[in-house]
PDB file of N, CA and C in Angstrom:
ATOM      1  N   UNK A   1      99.955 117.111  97.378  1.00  0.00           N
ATOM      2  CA  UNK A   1      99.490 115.760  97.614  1.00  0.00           C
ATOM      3  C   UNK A   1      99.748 114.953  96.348  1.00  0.00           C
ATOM      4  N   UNK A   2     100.501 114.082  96.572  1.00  0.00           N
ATOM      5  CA  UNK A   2     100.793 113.082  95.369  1.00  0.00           C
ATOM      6  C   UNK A   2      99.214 112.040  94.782  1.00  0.00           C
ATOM      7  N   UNK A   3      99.790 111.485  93.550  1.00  0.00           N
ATOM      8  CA  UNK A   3      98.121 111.004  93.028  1.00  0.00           C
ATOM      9  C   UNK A   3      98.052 109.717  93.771  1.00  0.00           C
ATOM     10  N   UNK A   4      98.900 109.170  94.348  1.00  0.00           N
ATOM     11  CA  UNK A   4      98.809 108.070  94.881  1.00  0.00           C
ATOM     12  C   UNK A   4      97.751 108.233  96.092  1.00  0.00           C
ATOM     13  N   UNK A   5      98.302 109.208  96.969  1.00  0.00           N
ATOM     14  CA  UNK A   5      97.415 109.900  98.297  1.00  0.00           C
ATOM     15  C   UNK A   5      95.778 109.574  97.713  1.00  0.00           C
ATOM     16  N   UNK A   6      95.622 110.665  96.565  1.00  0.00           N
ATOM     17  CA  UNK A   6      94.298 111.258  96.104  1.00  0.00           C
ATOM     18  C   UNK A   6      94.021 109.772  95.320  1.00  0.00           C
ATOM     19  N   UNK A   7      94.265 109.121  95.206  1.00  0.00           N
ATOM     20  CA  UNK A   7      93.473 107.472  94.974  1.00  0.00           C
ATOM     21  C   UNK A   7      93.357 106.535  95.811  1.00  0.00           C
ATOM     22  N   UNK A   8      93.682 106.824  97.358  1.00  0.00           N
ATOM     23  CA  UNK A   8      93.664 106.259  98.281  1.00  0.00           C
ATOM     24  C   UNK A   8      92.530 106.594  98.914  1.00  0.00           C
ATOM     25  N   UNK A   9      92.108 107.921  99.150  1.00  0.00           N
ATOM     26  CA  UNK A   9      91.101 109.004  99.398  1.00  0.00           C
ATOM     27  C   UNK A   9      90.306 108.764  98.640  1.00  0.00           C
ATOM     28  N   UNK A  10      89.849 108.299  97.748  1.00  0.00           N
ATOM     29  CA  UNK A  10      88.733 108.020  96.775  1.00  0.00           C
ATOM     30  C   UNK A  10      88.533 106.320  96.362  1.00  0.00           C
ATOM     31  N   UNK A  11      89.687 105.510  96.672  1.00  0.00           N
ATOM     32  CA  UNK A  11      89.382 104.270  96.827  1.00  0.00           C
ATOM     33  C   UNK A  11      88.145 103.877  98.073  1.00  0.00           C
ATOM     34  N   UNK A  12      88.970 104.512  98.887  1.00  0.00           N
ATOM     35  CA  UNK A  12      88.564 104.044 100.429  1.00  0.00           C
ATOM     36  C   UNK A  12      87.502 105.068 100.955  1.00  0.00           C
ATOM     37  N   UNK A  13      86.678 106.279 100.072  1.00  0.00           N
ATOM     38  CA  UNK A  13      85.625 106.494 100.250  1.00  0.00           C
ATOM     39  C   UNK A  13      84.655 105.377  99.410  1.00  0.00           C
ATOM     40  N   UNK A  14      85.373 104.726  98.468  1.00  0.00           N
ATOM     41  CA  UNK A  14      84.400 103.885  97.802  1.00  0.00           C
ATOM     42  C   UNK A  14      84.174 102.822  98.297  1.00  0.00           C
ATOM     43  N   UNK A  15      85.277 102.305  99.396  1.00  0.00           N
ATOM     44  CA  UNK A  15      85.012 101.006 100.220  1.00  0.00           C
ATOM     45  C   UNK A  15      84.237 101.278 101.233  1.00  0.00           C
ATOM     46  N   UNK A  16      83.963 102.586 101.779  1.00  0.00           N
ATOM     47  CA  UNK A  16      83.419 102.932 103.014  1.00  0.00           C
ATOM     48  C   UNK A  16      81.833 103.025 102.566  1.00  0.00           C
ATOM     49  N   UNK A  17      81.829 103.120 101.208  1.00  0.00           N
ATOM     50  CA  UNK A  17      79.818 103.066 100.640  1.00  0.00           C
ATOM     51  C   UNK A  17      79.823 101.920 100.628  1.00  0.00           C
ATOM     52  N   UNK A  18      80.792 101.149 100.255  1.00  0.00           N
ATOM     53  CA  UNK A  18      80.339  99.659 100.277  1.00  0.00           C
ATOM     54  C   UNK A  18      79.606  99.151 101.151  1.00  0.00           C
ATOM     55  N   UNK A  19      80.880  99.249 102.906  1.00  0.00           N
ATOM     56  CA  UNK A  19      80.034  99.005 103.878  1.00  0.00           C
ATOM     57  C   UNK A  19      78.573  99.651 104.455  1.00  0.00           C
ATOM     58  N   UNK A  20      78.664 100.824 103.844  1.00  0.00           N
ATOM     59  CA  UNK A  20      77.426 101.507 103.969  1.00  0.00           C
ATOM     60  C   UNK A  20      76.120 101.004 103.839  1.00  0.00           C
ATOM     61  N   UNK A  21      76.541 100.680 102.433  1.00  0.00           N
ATOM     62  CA  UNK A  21      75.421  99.831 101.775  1.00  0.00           C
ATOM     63  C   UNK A  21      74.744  98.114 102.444  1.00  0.00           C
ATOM     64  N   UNK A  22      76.133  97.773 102.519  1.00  0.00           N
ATOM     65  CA  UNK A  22      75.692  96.475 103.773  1.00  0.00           C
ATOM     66  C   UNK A  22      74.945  96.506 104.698  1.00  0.00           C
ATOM     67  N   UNK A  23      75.248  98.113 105.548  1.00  0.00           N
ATOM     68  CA  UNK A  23      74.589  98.180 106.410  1.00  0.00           C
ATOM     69  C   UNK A  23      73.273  97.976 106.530  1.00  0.00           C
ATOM     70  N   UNK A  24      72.730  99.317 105.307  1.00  0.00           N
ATOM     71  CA  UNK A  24      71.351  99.362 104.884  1.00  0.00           C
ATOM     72  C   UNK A  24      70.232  98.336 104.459  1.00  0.00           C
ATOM     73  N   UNK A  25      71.304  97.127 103.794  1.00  0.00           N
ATOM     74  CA  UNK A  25      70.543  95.783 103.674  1.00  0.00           C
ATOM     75  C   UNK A  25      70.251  95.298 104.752  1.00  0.00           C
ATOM     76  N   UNK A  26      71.109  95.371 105.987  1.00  0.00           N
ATOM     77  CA  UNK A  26      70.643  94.443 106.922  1.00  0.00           C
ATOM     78  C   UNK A  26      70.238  95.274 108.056  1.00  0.00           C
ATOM     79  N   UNK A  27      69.588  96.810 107.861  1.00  0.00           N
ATOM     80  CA  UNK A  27      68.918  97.619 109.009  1.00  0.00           C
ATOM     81  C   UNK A  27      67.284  97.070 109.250  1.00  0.00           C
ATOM     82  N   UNK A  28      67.060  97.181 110.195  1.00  0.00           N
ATOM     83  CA  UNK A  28      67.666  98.248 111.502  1.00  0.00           C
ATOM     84  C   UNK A  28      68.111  97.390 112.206  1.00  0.00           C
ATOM     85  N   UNK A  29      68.398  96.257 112.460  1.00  0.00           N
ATOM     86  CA  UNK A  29      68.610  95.685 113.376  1.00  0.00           C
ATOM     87  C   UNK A  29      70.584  95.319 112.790  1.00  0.00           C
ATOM     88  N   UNK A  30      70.774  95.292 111.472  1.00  0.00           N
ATOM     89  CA  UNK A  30      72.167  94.567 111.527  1.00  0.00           C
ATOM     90  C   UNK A  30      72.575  93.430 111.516  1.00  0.00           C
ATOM     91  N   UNK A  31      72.189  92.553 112.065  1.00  0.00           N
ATOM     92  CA  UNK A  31      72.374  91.263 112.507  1.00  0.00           C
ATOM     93  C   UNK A  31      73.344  90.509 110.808  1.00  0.00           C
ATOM     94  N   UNK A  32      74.126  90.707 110.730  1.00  0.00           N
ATOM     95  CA  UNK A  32      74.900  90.458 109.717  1.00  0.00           C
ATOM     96  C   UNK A  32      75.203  88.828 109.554  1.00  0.00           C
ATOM     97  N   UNK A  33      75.064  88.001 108.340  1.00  0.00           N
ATOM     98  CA  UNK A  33      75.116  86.653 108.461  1.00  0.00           C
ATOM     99  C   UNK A  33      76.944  86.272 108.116  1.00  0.00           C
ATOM    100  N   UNK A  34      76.959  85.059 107.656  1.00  0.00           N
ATOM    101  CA  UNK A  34      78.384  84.677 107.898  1.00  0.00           C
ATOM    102  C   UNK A  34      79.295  85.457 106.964  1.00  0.00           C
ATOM    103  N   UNK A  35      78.214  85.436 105.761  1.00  0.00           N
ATOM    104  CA  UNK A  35      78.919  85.562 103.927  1.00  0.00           C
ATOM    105  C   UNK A  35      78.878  87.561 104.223  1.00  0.00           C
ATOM    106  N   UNK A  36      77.997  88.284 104.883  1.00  0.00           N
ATOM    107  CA  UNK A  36      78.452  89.287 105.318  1.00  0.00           C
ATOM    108  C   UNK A  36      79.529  89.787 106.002  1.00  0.00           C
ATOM    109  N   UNK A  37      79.262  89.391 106.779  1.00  0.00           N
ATOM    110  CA  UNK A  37      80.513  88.957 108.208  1.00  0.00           C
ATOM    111  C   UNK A  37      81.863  89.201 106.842  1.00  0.00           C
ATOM    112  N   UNK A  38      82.090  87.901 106.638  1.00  0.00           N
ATOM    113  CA  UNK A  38      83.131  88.038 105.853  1.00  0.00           C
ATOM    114  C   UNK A  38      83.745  89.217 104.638  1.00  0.00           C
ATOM    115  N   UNK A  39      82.642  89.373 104.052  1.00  0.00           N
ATOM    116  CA  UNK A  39      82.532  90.619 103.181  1.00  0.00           C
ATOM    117  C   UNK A  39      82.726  91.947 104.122  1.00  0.00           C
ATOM    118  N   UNK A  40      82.179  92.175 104.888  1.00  0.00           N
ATOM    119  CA  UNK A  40      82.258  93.347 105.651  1.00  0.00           C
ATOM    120  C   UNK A  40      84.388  93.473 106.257  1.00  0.00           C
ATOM    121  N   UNK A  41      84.685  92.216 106.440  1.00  0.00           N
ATOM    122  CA  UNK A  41      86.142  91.910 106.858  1.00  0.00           C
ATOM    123  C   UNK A  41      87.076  92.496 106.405  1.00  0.00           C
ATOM    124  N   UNK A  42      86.767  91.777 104.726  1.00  0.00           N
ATOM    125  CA  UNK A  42      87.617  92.021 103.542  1.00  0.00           C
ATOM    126  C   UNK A  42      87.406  93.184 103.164  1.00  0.00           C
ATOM    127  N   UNK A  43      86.076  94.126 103.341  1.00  0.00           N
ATOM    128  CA  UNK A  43      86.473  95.459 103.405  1.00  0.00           C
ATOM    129  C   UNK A  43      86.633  96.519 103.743  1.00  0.00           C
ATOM    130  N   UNK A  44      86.887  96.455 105.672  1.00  0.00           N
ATOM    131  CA  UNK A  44      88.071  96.857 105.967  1.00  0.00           C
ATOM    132  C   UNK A  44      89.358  96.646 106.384  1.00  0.00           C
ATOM    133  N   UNK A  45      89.649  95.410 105.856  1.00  0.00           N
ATOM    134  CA  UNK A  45      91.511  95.069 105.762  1.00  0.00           C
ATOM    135  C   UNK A  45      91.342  95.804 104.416  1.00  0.00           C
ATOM    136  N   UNK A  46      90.848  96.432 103.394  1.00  0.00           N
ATOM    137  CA  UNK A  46      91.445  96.970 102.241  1.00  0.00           C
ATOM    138  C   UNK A  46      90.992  98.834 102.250  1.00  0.00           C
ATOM    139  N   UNK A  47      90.155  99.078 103.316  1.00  0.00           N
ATOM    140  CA  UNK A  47      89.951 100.497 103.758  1.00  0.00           C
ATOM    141  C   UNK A  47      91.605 100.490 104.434  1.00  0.00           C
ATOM    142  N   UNK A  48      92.027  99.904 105.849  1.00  0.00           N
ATOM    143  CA  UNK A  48      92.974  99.625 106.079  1.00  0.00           C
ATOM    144  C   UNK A  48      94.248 100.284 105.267  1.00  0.00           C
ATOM    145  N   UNK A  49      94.412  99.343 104.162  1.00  0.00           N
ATOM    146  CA  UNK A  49      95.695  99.237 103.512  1.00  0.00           C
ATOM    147  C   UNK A  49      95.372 100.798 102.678  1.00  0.00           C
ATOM    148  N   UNK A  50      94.551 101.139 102.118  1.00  0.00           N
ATOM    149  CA  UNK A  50      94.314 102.568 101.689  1.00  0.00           C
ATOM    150  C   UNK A  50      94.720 103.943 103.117  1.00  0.00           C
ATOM    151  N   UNK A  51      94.007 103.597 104.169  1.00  0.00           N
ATOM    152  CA  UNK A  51      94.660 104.707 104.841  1.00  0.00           C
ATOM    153  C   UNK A  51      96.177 104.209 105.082  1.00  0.00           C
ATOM    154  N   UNK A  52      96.719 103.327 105.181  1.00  0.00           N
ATOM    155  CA  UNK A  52      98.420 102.819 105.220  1.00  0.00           C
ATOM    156  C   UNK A  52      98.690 103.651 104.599  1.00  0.00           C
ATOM    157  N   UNK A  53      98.186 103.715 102.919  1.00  0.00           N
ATOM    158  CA  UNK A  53      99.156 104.438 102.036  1.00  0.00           C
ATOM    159  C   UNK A  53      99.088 105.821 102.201  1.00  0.00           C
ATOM    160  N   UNK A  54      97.924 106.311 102.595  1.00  0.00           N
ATOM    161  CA  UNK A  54      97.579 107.946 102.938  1.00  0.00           C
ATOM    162  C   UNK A  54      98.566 108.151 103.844  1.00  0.00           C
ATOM    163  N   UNK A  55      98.603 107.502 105.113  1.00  0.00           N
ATOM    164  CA  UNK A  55     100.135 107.887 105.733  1.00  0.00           C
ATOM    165  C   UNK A  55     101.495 107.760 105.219  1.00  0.00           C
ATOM    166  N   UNK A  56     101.412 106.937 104.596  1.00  0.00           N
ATOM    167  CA  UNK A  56     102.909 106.819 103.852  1.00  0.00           C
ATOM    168  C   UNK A  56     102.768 108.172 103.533  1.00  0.00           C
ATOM    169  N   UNK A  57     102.080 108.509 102.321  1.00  0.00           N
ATOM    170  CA  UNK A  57     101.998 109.987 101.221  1.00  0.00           C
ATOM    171  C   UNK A  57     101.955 111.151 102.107  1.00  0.00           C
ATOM    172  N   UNK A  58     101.318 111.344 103.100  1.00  0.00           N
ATOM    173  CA  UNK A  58     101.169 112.489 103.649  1.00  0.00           C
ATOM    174  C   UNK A  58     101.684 112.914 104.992  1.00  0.00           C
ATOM    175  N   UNK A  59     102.128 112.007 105.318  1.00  0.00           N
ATOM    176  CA  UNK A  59     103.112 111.990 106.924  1.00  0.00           C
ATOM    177  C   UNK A  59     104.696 111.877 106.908  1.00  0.00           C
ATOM    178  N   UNK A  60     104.782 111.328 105.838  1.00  0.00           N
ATOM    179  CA  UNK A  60     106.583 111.026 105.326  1.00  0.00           C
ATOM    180  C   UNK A  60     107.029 112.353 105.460  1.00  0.00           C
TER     181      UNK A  60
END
């Protein structure tokens, strides 16, 4: 596994606590406001682009 892979894998476990953490602010119910909404967007179009590259690295 190239280091690129293994920083993709550890980026995008770190984006995935992010949303985690969002979650937890706005439990139990969720109800997420706009400036969330948006934040929650932006991170997964960049979870996204991290598994992109995991396929590039490990499916090529």
């Amino acid at each position: 596994m190239s280091k690129r892979a293994v920083d993709a894998v550890f980026q995008a476990l770190f984006l995935l606590s992010d949303l985690r953490y969002l979650l937890r602010e706005t439990a139990p119910r969720h109800d997420l406001d706009e400036a969330q909404k948006a934040r929650a967007a932006t991170t997964l179009e960049k979870v996204k682009r991290q598994i992109a590259t995991l396929e590039e690295e490990l499916i090529r």
